[in-house]
C-alpha atoms as a PDB file:
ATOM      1  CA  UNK A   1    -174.110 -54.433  -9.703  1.00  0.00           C
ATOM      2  CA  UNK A   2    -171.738 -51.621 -11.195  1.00  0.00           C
ATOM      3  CA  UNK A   3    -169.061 -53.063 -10.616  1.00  0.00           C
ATOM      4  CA  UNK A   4    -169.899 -56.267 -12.248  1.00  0.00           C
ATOM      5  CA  UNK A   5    -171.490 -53.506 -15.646  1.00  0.00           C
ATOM      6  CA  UNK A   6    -168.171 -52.262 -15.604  1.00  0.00           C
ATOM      7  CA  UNK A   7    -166.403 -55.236 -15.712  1.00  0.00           C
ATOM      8  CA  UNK A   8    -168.729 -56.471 -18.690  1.00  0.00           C
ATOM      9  CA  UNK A   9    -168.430 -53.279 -20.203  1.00  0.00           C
ATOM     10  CA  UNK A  10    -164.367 -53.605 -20.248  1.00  0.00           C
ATOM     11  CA  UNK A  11    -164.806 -57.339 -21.434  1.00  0.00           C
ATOM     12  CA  UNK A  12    -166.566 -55.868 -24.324  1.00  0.00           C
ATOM     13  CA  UNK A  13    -164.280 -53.603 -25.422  1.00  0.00           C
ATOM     14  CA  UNK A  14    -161.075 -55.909 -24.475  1.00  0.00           C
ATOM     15  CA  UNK A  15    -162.983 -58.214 -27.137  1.00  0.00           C
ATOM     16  CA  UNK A  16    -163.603 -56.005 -29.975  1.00  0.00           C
ATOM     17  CA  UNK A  17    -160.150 -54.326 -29.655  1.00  0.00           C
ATOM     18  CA  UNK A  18    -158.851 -58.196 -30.025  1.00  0.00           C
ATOM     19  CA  UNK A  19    -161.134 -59.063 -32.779  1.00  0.00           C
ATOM     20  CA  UNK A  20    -160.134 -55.390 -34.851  1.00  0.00           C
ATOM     21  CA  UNK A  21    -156.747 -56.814 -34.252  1.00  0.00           C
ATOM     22  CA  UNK A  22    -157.162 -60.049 -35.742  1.00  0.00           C
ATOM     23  CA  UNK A  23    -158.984 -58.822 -38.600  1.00  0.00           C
ATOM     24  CA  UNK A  24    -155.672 -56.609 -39.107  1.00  0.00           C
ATOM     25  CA  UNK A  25    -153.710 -59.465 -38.821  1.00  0.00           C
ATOM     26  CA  UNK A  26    -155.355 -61.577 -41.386  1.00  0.00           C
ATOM     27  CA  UNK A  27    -155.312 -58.529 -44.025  1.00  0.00           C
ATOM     28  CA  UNK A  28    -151.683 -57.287 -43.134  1.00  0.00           C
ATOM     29  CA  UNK A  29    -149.735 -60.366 -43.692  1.00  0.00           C
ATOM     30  CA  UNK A  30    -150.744 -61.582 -46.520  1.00  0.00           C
ATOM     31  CA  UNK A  31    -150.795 -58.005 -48.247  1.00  0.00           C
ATOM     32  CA  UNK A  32    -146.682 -58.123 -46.741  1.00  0.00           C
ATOM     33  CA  UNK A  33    -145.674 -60.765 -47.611  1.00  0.00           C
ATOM     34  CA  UNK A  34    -147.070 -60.104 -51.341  1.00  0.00           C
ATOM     35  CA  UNK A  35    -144.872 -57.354 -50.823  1.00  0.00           C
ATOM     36  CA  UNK A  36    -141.671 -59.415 -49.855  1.00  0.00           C
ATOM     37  CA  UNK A  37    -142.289 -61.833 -52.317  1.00  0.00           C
ATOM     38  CA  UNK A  38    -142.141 -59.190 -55.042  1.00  0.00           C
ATOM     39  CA  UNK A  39    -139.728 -57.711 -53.518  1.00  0.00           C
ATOM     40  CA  UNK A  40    -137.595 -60.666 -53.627  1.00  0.00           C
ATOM     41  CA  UNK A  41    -138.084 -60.916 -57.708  1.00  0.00           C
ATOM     42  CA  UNK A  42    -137.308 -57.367 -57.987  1.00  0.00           C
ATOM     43  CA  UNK A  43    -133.822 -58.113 -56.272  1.00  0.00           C
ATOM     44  CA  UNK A  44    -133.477 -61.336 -58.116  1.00  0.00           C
ATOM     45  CA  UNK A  45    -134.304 -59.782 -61.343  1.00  0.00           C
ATOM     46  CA  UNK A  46    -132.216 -56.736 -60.809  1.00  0.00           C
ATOM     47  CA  UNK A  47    -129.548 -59.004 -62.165  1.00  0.00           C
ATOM     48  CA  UNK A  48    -128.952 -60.436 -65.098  1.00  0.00           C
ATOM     49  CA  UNK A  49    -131.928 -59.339 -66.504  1.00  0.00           C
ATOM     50  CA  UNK A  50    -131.016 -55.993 -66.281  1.00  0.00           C
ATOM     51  CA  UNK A  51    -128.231 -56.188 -67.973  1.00  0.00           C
ATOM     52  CA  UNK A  52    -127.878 -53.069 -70.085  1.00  0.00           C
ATOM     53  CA  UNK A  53    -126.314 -50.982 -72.810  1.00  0.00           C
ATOM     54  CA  UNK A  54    -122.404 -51.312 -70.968  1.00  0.00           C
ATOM     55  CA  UNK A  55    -122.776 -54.882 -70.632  1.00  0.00           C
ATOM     56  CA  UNK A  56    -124.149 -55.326 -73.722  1.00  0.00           C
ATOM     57  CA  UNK A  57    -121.082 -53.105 -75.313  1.00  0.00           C
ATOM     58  CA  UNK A  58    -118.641 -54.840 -73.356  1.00  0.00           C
ATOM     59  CA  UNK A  59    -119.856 -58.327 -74.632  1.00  0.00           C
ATOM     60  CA  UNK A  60    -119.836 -57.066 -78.117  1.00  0.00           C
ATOM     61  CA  UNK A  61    -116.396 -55.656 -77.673  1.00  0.00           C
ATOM     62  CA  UNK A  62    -115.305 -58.945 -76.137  1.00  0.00           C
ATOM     63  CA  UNK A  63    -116.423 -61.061 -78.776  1.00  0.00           C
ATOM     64  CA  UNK A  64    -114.837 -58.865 -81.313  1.00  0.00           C
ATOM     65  CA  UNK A  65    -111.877 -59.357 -79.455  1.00  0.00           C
ATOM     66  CA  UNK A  66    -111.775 -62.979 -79.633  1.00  0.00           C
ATOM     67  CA  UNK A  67    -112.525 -63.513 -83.249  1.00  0.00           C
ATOM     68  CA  UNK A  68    -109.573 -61.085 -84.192  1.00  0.00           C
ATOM     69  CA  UNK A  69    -107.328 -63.195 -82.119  1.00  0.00           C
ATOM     70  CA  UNK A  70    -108.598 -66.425 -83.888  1.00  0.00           C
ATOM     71  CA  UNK A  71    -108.013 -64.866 -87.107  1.00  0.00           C
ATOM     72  CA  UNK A  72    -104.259 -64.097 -86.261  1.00  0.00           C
ATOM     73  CA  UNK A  73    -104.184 -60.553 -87.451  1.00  0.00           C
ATOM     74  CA  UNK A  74    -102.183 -58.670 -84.468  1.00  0.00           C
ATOM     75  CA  UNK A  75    -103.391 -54.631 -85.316  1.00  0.00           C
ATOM     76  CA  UNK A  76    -106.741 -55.574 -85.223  1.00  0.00           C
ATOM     77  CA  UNK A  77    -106.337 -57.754 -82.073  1.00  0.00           C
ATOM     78  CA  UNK A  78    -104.891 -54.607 -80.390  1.00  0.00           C
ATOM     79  CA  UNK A  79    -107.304 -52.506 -81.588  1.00  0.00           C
ATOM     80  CA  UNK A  80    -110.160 -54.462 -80.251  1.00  0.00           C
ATOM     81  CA  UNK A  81    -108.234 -54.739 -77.262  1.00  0.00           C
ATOM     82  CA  UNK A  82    -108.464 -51.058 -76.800  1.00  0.00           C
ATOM     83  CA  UNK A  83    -112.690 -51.614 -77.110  1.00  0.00           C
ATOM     84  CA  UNK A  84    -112.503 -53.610 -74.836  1.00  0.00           C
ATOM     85  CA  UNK A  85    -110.602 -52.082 -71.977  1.00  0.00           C
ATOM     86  CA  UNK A  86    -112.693 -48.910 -72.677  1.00  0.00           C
ATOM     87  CA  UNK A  87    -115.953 -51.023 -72.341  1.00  0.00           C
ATOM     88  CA  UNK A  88    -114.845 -52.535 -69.405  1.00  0.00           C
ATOM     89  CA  UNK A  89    -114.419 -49.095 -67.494  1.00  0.00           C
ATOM     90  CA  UNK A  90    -117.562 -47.820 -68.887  1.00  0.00           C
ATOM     91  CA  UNK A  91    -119.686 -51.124 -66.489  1.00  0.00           C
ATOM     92  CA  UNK A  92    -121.192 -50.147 -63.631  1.00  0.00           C
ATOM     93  CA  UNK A  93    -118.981 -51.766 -60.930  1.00  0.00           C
ATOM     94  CA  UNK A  94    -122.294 -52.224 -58.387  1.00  0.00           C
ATOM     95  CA  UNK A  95    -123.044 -54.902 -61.196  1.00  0.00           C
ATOM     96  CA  UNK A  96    -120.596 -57.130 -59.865  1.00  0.00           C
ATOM     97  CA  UNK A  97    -121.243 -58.940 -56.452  1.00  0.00           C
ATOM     98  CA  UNK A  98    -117.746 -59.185 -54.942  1.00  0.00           C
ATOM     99  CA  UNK A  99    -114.035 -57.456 -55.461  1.00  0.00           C
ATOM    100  CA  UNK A 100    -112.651 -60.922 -56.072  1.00  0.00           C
ATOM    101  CA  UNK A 101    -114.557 -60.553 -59.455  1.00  0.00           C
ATOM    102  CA  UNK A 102    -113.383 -57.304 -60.359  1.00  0.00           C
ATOM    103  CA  UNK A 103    -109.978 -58.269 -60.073  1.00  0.00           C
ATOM    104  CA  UNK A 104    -110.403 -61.381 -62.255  1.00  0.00           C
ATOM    105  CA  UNK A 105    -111.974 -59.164 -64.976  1.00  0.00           C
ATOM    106  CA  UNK A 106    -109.390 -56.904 -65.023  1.00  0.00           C
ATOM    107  CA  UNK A 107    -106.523 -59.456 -64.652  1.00  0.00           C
ATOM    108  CA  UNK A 108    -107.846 -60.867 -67.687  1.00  0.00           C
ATOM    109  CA  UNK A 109    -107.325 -57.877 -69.722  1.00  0.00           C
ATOM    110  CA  UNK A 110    -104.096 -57.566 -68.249  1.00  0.00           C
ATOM    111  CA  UNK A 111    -103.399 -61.607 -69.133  1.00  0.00           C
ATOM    112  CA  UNK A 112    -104.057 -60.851 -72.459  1.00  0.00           C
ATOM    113  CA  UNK A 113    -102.175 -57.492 -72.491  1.00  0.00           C
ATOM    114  CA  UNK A 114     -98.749 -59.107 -71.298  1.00  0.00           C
ATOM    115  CA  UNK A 115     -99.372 -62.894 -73.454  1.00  0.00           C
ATOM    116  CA  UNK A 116     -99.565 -59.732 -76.353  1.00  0.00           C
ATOM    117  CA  UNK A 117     -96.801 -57.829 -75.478  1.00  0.00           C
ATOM    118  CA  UNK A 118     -94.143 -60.529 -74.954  1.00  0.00           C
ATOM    119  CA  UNK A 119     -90.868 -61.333 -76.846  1.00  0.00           C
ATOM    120  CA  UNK A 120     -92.186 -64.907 -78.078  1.00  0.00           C
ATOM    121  CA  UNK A 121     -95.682 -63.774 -77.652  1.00  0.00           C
ATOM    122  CA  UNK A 122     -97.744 -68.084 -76.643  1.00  0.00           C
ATOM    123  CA  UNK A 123    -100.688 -68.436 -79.081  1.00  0.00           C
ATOM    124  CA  UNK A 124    -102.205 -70.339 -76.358  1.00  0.00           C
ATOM    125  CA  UNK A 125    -101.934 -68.289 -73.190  1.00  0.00           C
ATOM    126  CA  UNK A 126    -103.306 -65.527 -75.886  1.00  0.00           C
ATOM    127  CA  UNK A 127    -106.076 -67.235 -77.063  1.00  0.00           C
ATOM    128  CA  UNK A 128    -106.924 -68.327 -73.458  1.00  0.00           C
ATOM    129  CA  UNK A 129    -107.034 -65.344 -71.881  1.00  0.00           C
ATOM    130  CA  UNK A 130    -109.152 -63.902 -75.113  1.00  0.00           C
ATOM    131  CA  UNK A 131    -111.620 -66.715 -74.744  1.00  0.00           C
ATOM    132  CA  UNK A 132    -111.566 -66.367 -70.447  1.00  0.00           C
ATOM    133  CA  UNK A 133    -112.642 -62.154 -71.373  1.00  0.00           C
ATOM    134  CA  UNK A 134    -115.288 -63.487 -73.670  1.00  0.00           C
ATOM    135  CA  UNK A 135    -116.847 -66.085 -71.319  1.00  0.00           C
ATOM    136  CA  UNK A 136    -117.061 -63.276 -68.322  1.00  0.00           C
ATOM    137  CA  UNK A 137    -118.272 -60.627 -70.934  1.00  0.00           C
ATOM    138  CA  UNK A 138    -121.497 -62.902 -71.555  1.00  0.00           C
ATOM    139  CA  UNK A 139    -122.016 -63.975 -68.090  1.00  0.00           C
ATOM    140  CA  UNK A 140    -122.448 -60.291 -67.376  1.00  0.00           C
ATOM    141  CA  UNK A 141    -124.346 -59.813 -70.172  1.00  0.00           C
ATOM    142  CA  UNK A 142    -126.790 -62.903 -70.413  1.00  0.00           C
ATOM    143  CA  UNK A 143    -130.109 -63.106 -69.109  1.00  0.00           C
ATOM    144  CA  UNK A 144    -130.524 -67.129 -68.792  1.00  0.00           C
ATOM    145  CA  UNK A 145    -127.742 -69.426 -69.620  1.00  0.00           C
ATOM    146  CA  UNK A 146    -124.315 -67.924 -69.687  1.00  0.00           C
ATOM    147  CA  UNK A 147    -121.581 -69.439 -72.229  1.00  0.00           C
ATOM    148  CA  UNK A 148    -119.361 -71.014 -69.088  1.00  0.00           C
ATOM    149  CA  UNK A 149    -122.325 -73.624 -67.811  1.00  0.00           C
ATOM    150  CA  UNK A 150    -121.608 -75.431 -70.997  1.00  0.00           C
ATOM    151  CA  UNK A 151    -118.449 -76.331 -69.746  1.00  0.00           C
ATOM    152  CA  UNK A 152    -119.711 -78.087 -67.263  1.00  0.00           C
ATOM    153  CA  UNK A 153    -120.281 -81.618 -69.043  1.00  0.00           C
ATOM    154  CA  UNK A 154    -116.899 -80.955 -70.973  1.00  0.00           C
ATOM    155  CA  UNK A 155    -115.088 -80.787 -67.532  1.00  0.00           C
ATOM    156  CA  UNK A 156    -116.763 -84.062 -65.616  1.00  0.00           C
ATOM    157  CA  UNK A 157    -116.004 -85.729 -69.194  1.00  0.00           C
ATOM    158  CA  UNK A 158    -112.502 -84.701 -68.760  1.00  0.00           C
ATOM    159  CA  UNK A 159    -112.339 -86.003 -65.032  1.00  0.00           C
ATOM    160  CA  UNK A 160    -113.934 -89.800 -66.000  1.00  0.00           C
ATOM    161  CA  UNK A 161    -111.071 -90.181 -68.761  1.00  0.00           C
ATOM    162  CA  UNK A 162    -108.672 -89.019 -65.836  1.00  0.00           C
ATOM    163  CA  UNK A 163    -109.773 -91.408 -63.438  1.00  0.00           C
ATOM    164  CA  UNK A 164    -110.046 -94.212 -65.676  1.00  0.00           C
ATOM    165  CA  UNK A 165    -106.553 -93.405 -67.655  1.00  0.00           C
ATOM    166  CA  UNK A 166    -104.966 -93.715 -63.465  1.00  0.00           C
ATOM    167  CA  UNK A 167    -106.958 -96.596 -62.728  1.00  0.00           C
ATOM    168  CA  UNK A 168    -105.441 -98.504 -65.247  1.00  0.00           C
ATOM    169  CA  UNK A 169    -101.813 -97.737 -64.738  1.00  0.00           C
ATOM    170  CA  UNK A 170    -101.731 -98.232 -61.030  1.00  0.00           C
ATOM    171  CA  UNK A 171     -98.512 -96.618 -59.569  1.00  0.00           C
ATOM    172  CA  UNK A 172     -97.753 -94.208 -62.691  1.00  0.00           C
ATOM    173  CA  UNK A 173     -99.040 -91.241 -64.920  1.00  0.00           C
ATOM    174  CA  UNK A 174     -99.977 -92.162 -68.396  1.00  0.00           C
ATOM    175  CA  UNK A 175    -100.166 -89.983 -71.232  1.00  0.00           C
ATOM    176  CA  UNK A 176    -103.537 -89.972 -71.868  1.00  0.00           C
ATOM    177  CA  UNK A 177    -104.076 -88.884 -67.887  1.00  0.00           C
ATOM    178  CA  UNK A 178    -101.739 -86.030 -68.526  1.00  0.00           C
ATOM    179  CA  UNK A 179    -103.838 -84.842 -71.179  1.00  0.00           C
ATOM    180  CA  UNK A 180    -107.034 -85.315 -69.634  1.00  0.00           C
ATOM    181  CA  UNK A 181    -105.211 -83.418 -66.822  1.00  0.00           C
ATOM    182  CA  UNK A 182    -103.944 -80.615 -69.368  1.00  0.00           C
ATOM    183  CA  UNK A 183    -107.662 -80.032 -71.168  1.00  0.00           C
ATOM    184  CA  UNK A 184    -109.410 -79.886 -67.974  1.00  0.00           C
ATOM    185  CA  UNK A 185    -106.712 -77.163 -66.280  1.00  0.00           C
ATOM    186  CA  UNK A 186    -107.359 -75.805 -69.699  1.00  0.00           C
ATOM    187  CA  UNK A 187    -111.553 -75.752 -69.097  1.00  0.00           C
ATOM    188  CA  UNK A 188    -111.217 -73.983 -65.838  1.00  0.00           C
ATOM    189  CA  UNK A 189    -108.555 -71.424 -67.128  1.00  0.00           C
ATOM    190  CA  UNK A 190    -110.769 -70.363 -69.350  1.00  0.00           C
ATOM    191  CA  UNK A 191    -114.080 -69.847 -67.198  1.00  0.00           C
ATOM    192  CA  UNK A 192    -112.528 -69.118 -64.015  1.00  0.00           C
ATOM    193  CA  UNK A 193    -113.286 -65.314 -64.475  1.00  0.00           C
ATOM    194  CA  UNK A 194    -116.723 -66.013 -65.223  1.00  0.00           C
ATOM    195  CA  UNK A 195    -117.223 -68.576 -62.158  1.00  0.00           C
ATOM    196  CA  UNK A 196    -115.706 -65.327 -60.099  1.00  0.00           C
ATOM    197  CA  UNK A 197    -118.002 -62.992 -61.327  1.00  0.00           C
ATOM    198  CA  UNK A 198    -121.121 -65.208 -60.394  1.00  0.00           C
ATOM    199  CA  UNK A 199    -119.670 -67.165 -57.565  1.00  0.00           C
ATOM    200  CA  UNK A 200    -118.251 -66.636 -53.958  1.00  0.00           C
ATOM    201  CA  UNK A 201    -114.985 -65.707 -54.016  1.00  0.00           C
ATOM    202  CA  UNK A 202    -114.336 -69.135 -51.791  1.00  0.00           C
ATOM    203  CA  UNK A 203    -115.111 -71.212 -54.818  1.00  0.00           C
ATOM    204  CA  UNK A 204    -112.471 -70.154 -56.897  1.00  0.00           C
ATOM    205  CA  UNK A 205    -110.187 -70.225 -54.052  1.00  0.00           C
ATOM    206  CA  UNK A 206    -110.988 -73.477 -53.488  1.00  0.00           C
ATOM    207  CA  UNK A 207    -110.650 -74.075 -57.303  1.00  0.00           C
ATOM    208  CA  UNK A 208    -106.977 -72.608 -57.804  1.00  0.00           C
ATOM    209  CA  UNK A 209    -105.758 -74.559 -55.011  1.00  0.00           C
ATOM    210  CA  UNK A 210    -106.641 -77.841 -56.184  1.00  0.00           C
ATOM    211  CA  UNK A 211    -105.221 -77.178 -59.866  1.00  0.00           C
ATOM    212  CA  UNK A 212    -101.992 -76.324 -57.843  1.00  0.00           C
ATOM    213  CA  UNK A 213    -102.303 -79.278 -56.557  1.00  0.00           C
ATOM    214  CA  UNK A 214    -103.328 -81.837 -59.522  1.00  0.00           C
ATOM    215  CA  UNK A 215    -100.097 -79.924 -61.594  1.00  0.00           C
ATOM    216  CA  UNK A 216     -97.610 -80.613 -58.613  1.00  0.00           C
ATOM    217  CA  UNK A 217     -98.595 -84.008 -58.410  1.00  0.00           C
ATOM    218  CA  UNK A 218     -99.036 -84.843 -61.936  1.00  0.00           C
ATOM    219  CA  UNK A 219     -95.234 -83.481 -62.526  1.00  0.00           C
ATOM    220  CA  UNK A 220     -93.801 -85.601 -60.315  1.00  0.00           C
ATOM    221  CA  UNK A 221     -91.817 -88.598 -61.561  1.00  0.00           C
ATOM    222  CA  UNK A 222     -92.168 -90.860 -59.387  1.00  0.00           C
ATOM    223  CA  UNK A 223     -96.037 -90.278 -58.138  1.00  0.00           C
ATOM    224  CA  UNK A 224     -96.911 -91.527 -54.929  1.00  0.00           C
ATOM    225  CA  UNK A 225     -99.639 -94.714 -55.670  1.00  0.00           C
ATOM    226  CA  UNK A 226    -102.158 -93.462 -53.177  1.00  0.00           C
ATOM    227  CA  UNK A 227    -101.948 -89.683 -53.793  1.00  0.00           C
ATOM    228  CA  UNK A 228    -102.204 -90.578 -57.525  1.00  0.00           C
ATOM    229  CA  UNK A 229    -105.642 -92.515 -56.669  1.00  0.00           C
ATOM    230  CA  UNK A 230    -106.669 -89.961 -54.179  1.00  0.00           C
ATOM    231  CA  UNK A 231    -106.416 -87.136 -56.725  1.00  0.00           C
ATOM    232  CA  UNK A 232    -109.525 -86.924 -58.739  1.00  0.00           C
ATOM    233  CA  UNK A 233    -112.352 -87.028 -56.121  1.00  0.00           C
ATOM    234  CA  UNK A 234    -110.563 -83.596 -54.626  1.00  0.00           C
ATOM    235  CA  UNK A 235    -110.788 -82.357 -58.180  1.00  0.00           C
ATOM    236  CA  UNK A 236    -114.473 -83.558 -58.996  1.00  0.00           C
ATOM    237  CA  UNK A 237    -115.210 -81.547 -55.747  1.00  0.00           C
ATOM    238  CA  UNK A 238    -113.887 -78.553 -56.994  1.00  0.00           C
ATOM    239  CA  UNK A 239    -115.105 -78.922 -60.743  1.00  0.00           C
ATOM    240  CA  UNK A 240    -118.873 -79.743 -59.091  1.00  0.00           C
ATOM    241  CA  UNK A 241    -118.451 -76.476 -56.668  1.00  0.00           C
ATOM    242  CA  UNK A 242    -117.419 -74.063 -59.733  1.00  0.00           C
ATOM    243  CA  UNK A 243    -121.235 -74.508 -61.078  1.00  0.00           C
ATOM    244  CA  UNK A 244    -124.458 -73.642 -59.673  1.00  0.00           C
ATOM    245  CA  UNK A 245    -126.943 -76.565 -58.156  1.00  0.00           C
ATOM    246  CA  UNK A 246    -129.626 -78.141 -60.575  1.00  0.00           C
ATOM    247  CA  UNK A 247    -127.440 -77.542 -63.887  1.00  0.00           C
ATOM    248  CA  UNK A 248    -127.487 -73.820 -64.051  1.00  0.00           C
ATOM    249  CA  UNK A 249    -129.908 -73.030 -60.981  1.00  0.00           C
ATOM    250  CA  UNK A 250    -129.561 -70.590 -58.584  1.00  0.00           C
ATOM    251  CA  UNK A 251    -127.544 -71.019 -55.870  1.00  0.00           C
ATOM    252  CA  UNK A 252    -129.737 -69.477 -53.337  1.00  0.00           C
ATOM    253  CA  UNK A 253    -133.029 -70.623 -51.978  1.00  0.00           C
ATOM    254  CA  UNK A 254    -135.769 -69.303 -51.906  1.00  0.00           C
ATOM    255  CA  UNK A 255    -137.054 -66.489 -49.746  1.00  0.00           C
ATOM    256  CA  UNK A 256    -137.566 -67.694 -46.168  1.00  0.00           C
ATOM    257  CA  UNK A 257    -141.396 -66.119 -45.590  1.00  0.00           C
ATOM    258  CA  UNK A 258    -143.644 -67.758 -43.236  1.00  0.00           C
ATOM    259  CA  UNK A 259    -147.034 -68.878 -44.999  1.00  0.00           C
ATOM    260  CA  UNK A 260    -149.327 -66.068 -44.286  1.00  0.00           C
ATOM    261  CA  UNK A 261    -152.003 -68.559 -43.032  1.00  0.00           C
ATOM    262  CA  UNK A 262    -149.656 -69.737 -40.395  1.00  0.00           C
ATOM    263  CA  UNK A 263    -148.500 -66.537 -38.753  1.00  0.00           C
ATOM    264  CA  UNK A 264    -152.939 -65.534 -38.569  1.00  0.00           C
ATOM    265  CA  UNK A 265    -153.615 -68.673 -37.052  1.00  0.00           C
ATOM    266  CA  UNK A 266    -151.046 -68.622 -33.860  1.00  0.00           C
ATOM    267  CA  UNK A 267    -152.233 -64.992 -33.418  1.00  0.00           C
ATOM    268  CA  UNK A 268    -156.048 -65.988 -33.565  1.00  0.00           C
ATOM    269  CA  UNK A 269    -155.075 -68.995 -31.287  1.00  0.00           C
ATOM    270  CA  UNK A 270    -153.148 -66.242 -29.360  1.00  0.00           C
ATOM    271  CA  UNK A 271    -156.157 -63.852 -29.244  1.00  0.00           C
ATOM    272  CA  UNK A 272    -158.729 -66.874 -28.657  1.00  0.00           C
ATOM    273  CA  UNK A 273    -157.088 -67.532 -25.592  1.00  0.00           C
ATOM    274  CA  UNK A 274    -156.873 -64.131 -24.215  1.00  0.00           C
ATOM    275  CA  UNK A 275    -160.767 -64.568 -24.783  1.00  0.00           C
ATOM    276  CA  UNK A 276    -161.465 -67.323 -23.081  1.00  0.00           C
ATOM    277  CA  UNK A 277    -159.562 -65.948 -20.288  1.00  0.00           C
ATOM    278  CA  UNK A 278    -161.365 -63.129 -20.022  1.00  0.00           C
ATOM    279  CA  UNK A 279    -165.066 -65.261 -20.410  1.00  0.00           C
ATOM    280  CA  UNK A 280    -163.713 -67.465 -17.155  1.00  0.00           C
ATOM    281  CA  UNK A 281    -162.538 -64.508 -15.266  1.00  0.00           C
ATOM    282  CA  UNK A 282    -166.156 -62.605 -15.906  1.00  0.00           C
ATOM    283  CA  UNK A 283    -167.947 -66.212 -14.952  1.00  0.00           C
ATOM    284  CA  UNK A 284    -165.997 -66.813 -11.689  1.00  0.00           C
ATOM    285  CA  UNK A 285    -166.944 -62.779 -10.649  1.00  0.00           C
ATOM    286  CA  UNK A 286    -170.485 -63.387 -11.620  1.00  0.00           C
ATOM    287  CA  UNK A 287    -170.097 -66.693  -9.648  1.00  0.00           C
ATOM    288  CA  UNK A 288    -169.426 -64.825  -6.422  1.00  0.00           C
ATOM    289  CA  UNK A 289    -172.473 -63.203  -6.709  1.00  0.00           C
ATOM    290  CA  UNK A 290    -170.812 -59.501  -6.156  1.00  0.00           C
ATOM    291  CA  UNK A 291    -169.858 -60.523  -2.939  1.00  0.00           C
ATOM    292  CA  UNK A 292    -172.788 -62.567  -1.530  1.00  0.00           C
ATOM    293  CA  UNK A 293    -170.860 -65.815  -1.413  1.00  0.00           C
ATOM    294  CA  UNK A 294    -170.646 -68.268   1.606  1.00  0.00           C
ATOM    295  CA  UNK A 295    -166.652 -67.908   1.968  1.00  0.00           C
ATOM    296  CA  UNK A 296    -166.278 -65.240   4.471  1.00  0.00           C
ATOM    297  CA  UNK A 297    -166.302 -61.877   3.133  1.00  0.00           C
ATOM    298  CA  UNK A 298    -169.197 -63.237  -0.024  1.00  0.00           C
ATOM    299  CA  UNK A 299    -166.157 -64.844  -2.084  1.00  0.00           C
ATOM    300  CA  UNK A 300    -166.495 -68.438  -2.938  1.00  0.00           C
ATOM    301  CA  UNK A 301    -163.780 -70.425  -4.029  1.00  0.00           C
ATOM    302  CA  UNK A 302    -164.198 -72.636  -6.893  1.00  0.00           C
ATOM    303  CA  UNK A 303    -161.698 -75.921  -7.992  1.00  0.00           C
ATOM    304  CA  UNK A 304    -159.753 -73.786 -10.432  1.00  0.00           C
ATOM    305  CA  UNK A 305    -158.835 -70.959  -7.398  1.00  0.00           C
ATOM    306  CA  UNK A 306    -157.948 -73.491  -5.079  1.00  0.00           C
ATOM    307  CA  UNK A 307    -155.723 -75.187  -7.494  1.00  0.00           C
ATOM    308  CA  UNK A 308    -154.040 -71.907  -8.125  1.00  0.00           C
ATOM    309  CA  UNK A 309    -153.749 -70.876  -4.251  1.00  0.00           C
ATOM    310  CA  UNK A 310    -155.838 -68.328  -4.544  1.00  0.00           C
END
C-alpha cells in the first residue's frame, strides 16, 4: 500500500512538473519569437533607413559634383571634387556590407580624379565616372528605391535591340548591335559601384567578366556565327543578376522562425506521451495488486509485458 502512495504521489508531481512546463512552453515561444521577429526588422531597418547626416552629405556632395561636370566649368568640378572625397571619408565604413564595395567607391573617386587630370582629359570617361559616384552616393543614402534600379528596364531594352540587331545579320556584327552593345556597357559602367555596394561581391564579378567578354567578341572581325548567337543570353544573365528579385525587392528571405503554434504542439504531443506512459505504468502496478498476483512471486503478466519480454 505505500509503495503503490508513493508511486501515485511521484505520478502526481511528474504530471504537474510536465504540465508547468508546457504552460512555459506555450508562453515562451511565442513571446521569442516576437522577439526575433523584431529583431529581424531592427537589423533590416538598420540599413537604409538609417541612413544619416554622412550619407546624406556625401549624396549632396555627389550630386553637386555631377551637375558641375555637366555644366563644363573645370574649378568648380575640382572643387566639388574635394567635397566629395572629404564626405566620403567622413561615412561610417560599417555602413557598407563588403570590402569589394569600398574599393569601388573609392576607385570611383579615383576614376574621376585621373579622367580629370589627364593630358586630353575624355568628356565621357569624366562624366561616367561623375554619374557612377552619384548613383552609389544615393544608394547609400536612399531609404526605398535607389537611382540605379531604374536602369534596370533601360538595360533589358538595350539587350532585345542586341539580340534582334544579331538575329538579323546572321554571321556578322551590325552597327546598330554595336551600339546597343556600347549603351548597355555604358548602363553597367555607370551603376556598377552602386550594384557593389548593395550586392555580393560575386555579382559584379560575374558582371565584369561577361562585359570582357561581349567587348572581345564584338571586336572581332570576323565573329564566330555561333558565339555571336550565343552571346546575349550570358549577358541577360548577368544584367538580370546585377538587380534584386521582384523589381527592387530584397534579396533575402525572410526570417526562417518556426510558427510558434508548431514548436507547442510537438512538445505537448511530447509531454502527452510521457503522460500516458506514466498512467499505463501506474495501471499495470495497480494491476498486480502490490504483489498478490497469480504469476509466482504476486506479478502478473499482462499482453503488453509479454510482448516486450518482460
Amino acid at each position: 500500500m505505500e509503495k503503490r502512495d508513493a508511486i501515485a504521489i511521484r505520478y502526481r508531481k511528474t504530471a504537474g512538473l510536465l504540465l508547468l512546463l508546457l504552460a512555459w512552453v506555450l508562453g515562451a515561444v511565442p513571446a521569442a519569437a516576437s522577439a526575433a521577429t523584431g529583431e529581424a526588422a531592427g537589423t533590416a531597418g538598420a540599413g537604409k533607413t538609417s541612413a544619416g547626416e554622412p550619407e546624406a552629405a556625401f549624396r549632396s556632395a555627389a550630386e553637386a559634383l555631377y551637375l558641375a561636370v555637366q555644366q563644363g566649368e573645370p574649378l568648380t568640378v575640382h572643387r566639388k571634387l574635394q567635397e566629395a572625397e572629404k564626405a566620403l571619408r567622413a561615412l561610417p565604413m560599417e555602413r557598407i556590407p563588403h570590402a569589394e564595395g569600398i574599393a569601388a567607391l573609392s576607385g570611383s573617386v579615383a576614376d574621376l580624379k585621373r579622367a580629370l587630370a589627364a593630358t586630353a582629359p575624355d568628356e565621357t570617361k569624366i562624366q561616367t565616372a561623375a554619374g557612377a559616384l552619384r548613383l552609389a552616393a544615393d544608394a547609400l543614402a536612399s531609404s526605398q528605391r535607389p537611382l540605379w534600379l531604374q536602369y534596370r528596364k533601360l538595360m533589358q531594352e538595350e539587350l532585345t535591340t542586341l539580340e534582334l540587331s544579331i538575329g538579323a545579320a546572321p554571321g556578322r556584327i551590325p552597327p546598330e548591335a554595336k551600339m546597343a552593345f556600347e549603351r548597355l556597357s555604358g548602363h553597367y559602367a555607370l551603376i556598377r559601384t552602386a550594384v557593389a555596394l548593395e550586392r555580393e561581391p560575386s555579382v559584379v564579378e560575374r558582371g565584369d567578366s561577361v562585359f570582357r567578354y561581349g567587348t572581345r567578341v564584338m571586336a572581332a572581325k570576323q565573329p564566330d556565327a555561333r558565339v555571336l548567337d550565343g552571346l546575349t543570353e550570358p549577358l541577360r544573365d548577368a544584367v538580370e543578376g546585377l538587380f534584386p528579385p521582384g523589381d527592387g525587392e530584397p534579396a533575402a528571405g525572410p526570417l526562417l522562425i518556426p510558427p510558434a503554434w508548431g514548436f507547442a504542439a510537438t512538445i505537448g504531443s511530447f509531454i502527452v506521451t510521457v503522460l500516458t506512459y506514466a498512467g499505463w505504468r501506474r495501471f499495470r502496478f495497480e494491476r498486480r495488486g502490490g504483489g498478490s498476483g497469480r504469476n509466482g512471486g504476486g506479478e502478473r503478466r499482462d499482453a503488453a509485458d509479454r510482448w516486450l519480454g518482460r
